[in-house]
Protein backbone atom coordinates (compact mmCIF):
# COMPACT_ATOMS: atom_id res chain seq x y z
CA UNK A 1 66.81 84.09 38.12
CA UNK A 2 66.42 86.79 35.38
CA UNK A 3 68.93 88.70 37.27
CA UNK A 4 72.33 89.22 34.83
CA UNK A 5 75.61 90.08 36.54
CA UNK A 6 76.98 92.62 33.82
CA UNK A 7 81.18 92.87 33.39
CA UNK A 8 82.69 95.87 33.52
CA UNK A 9 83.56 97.48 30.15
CA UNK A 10 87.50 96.31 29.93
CA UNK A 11 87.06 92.97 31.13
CA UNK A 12 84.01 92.36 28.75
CA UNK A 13 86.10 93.00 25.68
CA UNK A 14 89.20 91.27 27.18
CA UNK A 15 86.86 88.06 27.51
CA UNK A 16 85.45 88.35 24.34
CA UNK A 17 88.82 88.62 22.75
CA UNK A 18 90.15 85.81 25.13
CA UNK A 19 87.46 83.63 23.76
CA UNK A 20 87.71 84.54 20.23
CA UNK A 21 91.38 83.26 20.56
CA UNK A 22 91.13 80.65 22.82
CA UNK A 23 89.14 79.40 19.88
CA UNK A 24 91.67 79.62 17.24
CA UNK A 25 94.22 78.34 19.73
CA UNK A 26 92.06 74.95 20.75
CA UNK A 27 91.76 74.63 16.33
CA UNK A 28 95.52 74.71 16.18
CA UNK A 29 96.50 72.76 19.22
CA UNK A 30 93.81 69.65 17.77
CA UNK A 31 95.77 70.09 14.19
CA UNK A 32 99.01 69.73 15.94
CA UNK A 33 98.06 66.93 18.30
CA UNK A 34 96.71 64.86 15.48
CA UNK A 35 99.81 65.44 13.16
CA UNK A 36 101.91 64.38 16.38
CA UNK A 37 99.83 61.34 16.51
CA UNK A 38 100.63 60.53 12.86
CA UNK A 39 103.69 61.34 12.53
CA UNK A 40 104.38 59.36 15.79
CA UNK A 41 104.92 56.01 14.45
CA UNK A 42 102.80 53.07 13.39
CA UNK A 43 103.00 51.60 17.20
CA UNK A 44 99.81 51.55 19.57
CA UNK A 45 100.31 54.88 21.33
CA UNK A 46 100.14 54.83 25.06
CA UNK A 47 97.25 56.59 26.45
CA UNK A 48 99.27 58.41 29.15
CA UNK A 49 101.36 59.66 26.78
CA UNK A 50 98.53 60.79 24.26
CA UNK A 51 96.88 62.35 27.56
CA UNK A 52 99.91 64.40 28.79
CA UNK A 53 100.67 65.40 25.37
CA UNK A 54 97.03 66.71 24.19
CA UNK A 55 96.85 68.40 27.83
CA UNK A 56 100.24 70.46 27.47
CA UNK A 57 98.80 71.79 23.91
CA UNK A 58 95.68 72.78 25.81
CA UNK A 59 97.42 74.67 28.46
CA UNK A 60 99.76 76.23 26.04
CA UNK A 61 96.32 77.42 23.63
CA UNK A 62 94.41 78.49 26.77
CA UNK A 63 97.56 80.67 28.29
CA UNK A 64 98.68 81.75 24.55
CA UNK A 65 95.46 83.24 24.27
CA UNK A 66 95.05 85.00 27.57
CA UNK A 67 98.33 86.63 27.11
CA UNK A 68 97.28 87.67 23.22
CA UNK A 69 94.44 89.04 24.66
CA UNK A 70 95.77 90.76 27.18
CA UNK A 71 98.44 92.49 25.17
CA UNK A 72 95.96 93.06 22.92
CA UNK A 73 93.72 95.07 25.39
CA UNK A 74 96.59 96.81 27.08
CA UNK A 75 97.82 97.83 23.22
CA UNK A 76 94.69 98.95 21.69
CA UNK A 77 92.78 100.41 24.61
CA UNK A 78 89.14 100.71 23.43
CA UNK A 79 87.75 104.57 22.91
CA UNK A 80 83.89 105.50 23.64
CA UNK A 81 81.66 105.28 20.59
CA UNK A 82 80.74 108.97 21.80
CA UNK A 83 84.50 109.80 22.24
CA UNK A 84 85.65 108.28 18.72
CA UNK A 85 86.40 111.63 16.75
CA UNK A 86 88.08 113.38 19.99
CA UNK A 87 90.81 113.77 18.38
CA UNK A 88 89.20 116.17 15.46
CA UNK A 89 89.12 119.04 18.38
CA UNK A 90 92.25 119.01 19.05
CA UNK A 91 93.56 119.70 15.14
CA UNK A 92 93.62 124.00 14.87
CA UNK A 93 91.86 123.87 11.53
């Protein structure tokens, strides 16, 4: 039971990322889904239609921030800590 499956480096950081922003994404898509519900009108709101429209703002959070964390990871590829000053051996002075 003690046992820990540990992720390889790349996909560690990519799930970290993903669920720093699917955080941020869940924060905006509840701000937007309540404005939607005020703004929609002063009429008892269906709870179909409140249901469909709170789960297309979660599946539009949830992929928004796989694909920001993907581009993220495939942008900004993560260096070594060891390897972080590589680049100082390649300058000639």
């Amino acid at each position: 039971m003690g046992d820990v499956v540990k992720l390889p480096s790349g996909l560690s950081r990519f799930s970290k990322r993903f669920v720093n922003y699917a955080k941020v994404g869940i924060c905006l898509a509840l701000i937007l889904f309540l404005v939607q519900s005020v703004a929609s009108g002063l009429g008892a709101p269906s709870v179909l239609s409140l249901a469909f429209r709170a789960g297309i703002l979660l599946v539009l959070a949830i992929g928004g921030a796989a694909g920001v964390a993907l581009a993220h990871e495939l942008r900004k590829g993560r260096r070594d800590k060891d390897n972080r000053h590589a680049w100082r051996n390649q300058v000639p002075w």
